[in-house]
C-alpha atoms as a PDB file:
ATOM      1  CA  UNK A   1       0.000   0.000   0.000  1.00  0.00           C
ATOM      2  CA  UNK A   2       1.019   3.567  -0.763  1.00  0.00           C
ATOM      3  CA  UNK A   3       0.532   5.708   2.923  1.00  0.00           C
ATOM      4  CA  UNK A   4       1.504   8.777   1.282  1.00  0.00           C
ATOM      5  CA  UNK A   5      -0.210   9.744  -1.700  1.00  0.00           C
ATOM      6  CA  UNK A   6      -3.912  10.662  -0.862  1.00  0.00           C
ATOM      7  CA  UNK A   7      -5.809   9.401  -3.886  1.00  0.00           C
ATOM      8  CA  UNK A   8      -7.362  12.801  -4.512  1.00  0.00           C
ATOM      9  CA  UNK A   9      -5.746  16.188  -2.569  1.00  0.00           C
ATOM     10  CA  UNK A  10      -7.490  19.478  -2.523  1.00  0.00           C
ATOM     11  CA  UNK A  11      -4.799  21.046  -4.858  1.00  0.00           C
ATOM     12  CA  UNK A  12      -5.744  18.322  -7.780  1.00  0.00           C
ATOM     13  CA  UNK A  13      -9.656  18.679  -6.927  1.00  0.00           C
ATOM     14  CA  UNK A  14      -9.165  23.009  -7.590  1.00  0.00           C
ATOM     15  CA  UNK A  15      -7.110  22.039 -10.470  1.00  0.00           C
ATOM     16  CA  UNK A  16      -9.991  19.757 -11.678  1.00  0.00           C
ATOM     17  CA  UNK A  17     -12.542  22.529 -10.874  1.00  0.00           C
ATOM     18  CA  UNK A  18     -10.871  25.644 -12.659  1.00  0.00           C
ATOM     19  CA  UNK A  19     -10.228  23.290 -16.039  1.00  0.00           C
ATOM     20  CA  UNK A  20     -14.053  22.302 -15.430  1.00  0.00           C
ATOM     21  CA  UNK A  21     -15.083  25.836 -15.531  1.00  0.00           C
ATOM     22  CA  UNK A  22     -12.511  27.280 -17.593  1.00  0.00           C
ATOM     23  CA  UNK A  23     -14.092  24.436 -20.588  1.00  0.00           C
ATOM     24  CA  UNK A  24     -17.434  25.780 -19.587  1.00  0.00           C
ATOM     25  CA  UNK A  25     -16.626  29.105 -19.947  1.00  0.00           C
ATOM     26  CA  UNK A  26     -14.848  29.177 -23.094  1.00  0.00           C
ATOM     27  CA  UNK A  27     -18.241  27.176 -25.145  1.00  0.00           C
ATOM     28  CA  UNK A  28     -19.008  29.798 -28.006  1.00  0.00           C
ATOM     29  CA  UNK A  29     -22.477  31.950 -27.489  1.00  0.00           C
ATOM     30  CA  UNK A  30     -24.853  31.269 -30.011  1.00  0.00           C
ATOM     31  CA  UNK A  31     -27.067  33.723 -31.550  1.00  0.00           C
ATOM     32  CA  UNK A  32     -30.653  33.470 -30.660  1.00  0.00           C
ATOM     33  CA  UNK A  33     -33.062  32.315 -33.714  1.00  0.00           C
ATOM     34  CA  UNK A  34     -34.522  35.582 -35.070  1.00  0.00           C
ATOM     35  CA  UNK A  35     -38.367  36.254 -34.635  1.00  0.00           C
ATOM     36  CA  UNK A  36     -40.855  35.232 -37.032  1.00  0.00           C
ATOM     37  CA  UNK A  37     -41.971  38.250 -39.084  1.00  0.00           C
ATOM     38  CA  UNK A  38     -44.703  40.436 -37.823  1.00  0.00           C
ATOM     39  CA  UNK A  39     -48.323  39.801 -38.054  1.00  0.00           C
ATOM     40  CA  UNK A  40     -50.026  42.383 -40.343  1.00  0.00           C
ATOM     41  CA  UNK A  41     -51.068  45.351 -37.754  1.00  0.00           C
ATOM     42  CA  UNK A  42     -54.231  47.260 -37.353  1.00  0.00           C
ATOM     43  CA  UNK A  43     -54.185  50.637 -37.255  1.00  0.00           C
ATOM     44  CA  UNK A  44     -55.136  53.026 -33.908  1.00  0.00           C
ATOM     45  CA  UNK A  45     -58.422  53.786 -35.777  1.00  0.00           C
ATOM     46  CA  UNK A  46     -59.423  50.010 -36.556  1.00  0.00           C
ATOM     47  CA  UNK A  47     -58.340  49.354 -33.174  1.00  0.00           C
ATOM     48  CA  UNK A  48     -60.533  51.512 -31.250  1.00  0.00           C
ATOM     49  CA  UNK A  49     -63.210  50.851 -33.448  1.00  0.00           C
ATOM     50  CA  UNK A  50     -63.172  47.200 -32.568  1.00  0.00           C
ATOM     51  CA  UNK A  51     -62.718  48.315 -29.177  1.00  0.00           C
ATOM     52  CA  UNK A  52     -66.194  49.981 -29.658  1.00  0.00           C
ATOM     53  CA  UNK A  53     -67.946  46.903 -31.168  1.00  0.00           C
ATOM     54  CA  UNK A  54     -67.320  43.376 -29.015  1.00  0.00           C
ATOM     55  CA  UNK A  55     -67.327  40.410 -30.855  1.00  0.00           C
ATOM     56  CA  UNK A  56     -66.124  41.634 -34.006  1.00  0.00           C
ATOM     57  CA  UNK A  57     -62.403  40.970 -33.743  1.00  0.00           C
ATOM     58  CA  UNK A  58     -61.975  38.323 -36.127  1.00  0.00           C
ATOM     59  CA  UNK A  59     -61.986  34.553 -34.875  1.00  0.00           C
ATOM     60  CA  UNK A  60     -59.133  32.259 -35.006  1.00  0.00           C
ATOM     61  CA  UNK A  61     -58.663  29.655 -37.766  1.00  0.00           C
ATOM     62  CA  UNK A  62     -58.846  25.906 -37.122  1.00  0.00           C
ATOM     63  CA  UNK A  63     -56.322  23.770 -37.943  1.00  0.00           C
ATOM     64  CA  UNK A  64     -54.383  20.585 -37.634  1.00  0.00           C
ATOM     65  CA  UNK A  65     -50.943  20.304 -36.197  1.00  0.00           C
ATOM     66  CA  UNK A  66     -49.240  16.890 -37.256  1.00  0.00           C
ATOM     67  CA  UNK A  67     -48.668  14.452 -34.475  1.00  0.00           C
ATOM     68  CA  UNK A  68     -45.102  14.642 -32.524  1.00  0.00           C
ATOM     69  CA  UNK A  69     -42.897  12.477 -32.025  1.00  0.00           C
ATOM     70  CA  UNK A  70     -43.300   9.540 -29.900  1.00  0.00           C
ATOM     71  CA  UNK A  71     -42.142  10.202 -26.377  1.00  0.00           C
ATOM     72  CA  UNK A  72     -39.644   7.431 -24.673  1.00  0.00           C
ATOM     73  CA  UNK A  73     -41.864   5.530 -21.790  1.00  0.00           C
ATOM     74  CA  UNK A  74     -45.081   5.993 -22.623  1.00  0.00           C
ATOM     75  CA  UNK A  75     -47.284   3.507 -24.727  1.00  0.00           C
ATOM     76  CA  UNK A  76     -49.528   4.640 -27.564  1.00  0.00           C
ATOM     77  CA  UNK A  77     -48.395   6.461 -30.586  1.00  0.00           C
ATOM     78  CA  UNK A  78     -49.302  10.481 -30.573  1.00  0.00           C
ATOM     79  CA  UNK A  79     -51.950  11.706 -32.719  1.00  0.00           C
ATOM     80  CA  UNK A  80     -52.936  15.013 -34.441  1.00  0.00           C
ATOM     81  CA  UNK A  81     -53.932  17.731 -32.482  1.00  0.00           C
ATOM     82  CA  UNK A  82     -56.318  21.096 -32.965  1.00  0.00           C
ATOM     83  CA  UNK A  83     -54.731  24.155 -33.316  1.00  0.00           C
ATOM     84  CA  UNK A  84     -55.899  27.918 -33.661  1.00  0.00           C
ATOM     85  CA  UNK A  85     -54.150  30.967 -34.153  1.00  0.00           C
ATOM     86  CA  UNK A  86     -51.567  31.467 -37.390  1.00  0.00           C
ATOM     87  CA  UNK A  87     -48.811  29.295 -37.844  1.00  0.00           C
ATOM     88  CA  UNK A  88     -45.928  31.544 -37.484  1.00  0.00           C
ATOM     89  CA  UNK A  89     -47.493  32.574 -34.275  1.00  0.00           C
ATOM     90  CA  UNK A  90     -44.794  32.267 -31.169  1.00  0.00           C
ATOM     91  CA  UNK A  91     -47.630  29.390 -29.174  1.00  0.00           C
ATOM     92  CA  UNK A  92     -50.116  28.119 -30.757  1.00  0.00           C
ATOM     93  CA  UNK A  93     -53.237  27.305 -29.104  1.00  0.00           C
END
Protein backbone atom coordinates (compact mmCIF):
# COMPACT_ATOMS: atom_id res chain seq x y z
CA UNK A 1 0.00 0.00 0.00
CA UNK A 2 1.02 3.57 -0.76
CA UNK A 3 0.53 5.71 2.92
CA UNK A 4 1.50 8.78 1.28
CA UNK A 5 -0.21 9.74 -1.70
CA UNK A 6 -3.91 10.66 -0.86
CA UNK A 7 -5.81 9.40 -3.89
CA UNK A 8 -7.36 12.80 -4.51
CA UNK A 9 -5.75 16.19 -2.57
CA UNK A 10 -7.49 19.48 -2.52
CA UNK A 11 -4.80 21.05 -4.86
CA UNK A 12 -5.74 18.32 -7.78
CA UNK A 13 -9.66 18.68 -6.93
CA UNK A 14 -9.17 23.01 -7.59
CA UNK A 15 -7.11 22.04 -10.47
CA UNK A 16 -9.99 19.76 -11.68
CA UNK A 17 -12.54 22.53 -10.87
CA UNK A 18 -10.87 25.64 -12.66
CA UNK A 19 -10.23 23.29 -16.04
CA UNK A 20 -14.05 22.30 -15.43
CA UNK A 21 -15.08 25.84 -15.53
CA UNK A 22 -12.51 27.28 -17.59
CA UNK A 23 -14.09 24.44 -20.59
CA UNK A 24 -17.43 25.78 -19.59
CA UNK A 25 -16.63 29.11 -19.95
CA UNK A 26 -14.85 29.18 -23.09
CA UNK A 27 -18.24 27.18 -25.14
CA UNK A 28 -19.01 29.80 -28.01
CA UNK A 29 -22.48 31.95 -27.49
CA UNK A 30 -24.85 31.27 -30.01
CA UNK A 31 -27.07 33.72 -31.55
CA UNK A 32 -30.65 33.47 -30.66
CA UNK A 33 -33.06 32.32 -33.71
CA UNK A 34 -34.52 35.58 -35.07
CA UNK A 35 -38.37 36.25 -34.63
CA UNK A 36 -40.86 35.23 -37.03
CA UNK A 37 -41.97 38.25 -39.08
CA UNK A 38 -44.70 40.44 -37.82
CA UNK A 39 -48.32 39.80 -38.05
CA UNK A 40 -50.03 42.38 -40.34
CA UNK A 41 -51.07 45.35 -37.75
CA UNK A 42 -54.23 47.26 -37.35
CA UNK A 43 -54.19 50.64 -37.25
CA UNK A 44 -55.14 53.03 -33.91
CA UNK A 45 -58.42 53.79 -35.78
CA UNK A 46 -59.42 50.01 -36.56
CA UNK A 47 -58.34 49.35 -33.17
CA UNK A 48 -60.53 51.51 -31.25
CA UNK A 49 -63.21 50.85 -33.45
CA UNK A 50 -63.17 47.20 -32.57
CA UNK A 51 -62.72 48.32 -29.18
CA UNK A 52 -66.19 49.98 -29.66
CA UNK A 53 -67.95 46.90 -31.17
CA UNK A 54 -67.32 43.38 -29.01
CA UNK A 55 -67.33 40.41 -30.86
CA UNK A 56 -66.12 41.63 -34.01
CA UNK A 57 -62.40 40.97 -33.74
CA UNK A 58 -61.98 38.32 -36.13
CA UNK A 59 -61.99 34.55 -34.87
CA UNK A 60 -59.13 32.26 -35.01
CA UNK A 61 -58.66 29.65 -37.77
CA UNK A 62 -58.85 25.91 -37.12
CA UNK A 63 -56.32 23.77 -37.94
CA UNK A 64 -54.38 20.58 -37.63
CA UNK A 65 -50.94 20.30 -36.20
CA UNK A 66 -49.24 16.89 -37.26
CA UNK A 67 -48.67 14.45 -34.47
CA UNK A 68 -45.10 14.64 -32.52
CA UNK A 69 -42.90 12.48 -32.02
CA UNK A 70 -43.30 9.54 -29.90
CA UNK A 71 -42.14 10.20 -26.38
CA UNK A 72 -39.64 7.43 -24.67
CA UNK A 73 -41.86 5.53 -21.79
CA UNK A 74 -45.08 5.99 -22.62
CA UNK A 75 -47.28 3.51 -24.73
CA UNK A 76 -49.53 4.64 -27.56
CA UNK A 77 -48.39 6.46 -30.59
CA UNK A 78 -49.30 10.48 -30.57
CA UNK A 79 -51.95 11.71 -32.72
CA UNK A 80 -52.94 15.01 -34.44
CA UNK A 81 -53.93 17.73 -32.48
CA UNK A 82 -56.32 21.10 -32.96
CA UNK A 83 -54.73 24.16 -33.32
CA UNK A 84 -55.90 27.92 -33.66
CA UNK A 85 -54.15 30.97 -34.15
CA UNK A 86 -51.57 31.47 -37.39
CA UNK A 87 -48.81 29.29 -37.84
CA UNK A 88 -45.93 31.54 -37.48
CA UNK A 89 -47.49 32.57 -34.28
CA UNK A 90 -44.79 32.27 -31.17
CA UNK A 91 -47.63 29.39 -29.17
CA UNK A 92 -50.12 28.12 -30.76
CA UNK A 93 -53.24 27.30 -29.10
Amino acid sequence: MCYGVAPMTPRSAGFALLVTFMLACSESKKEPDPPPPPVAELSNQELIAIEGTPGSTPPLTDATEPPSAPFPGLEGAPGPSPAYGPVNAPVRV
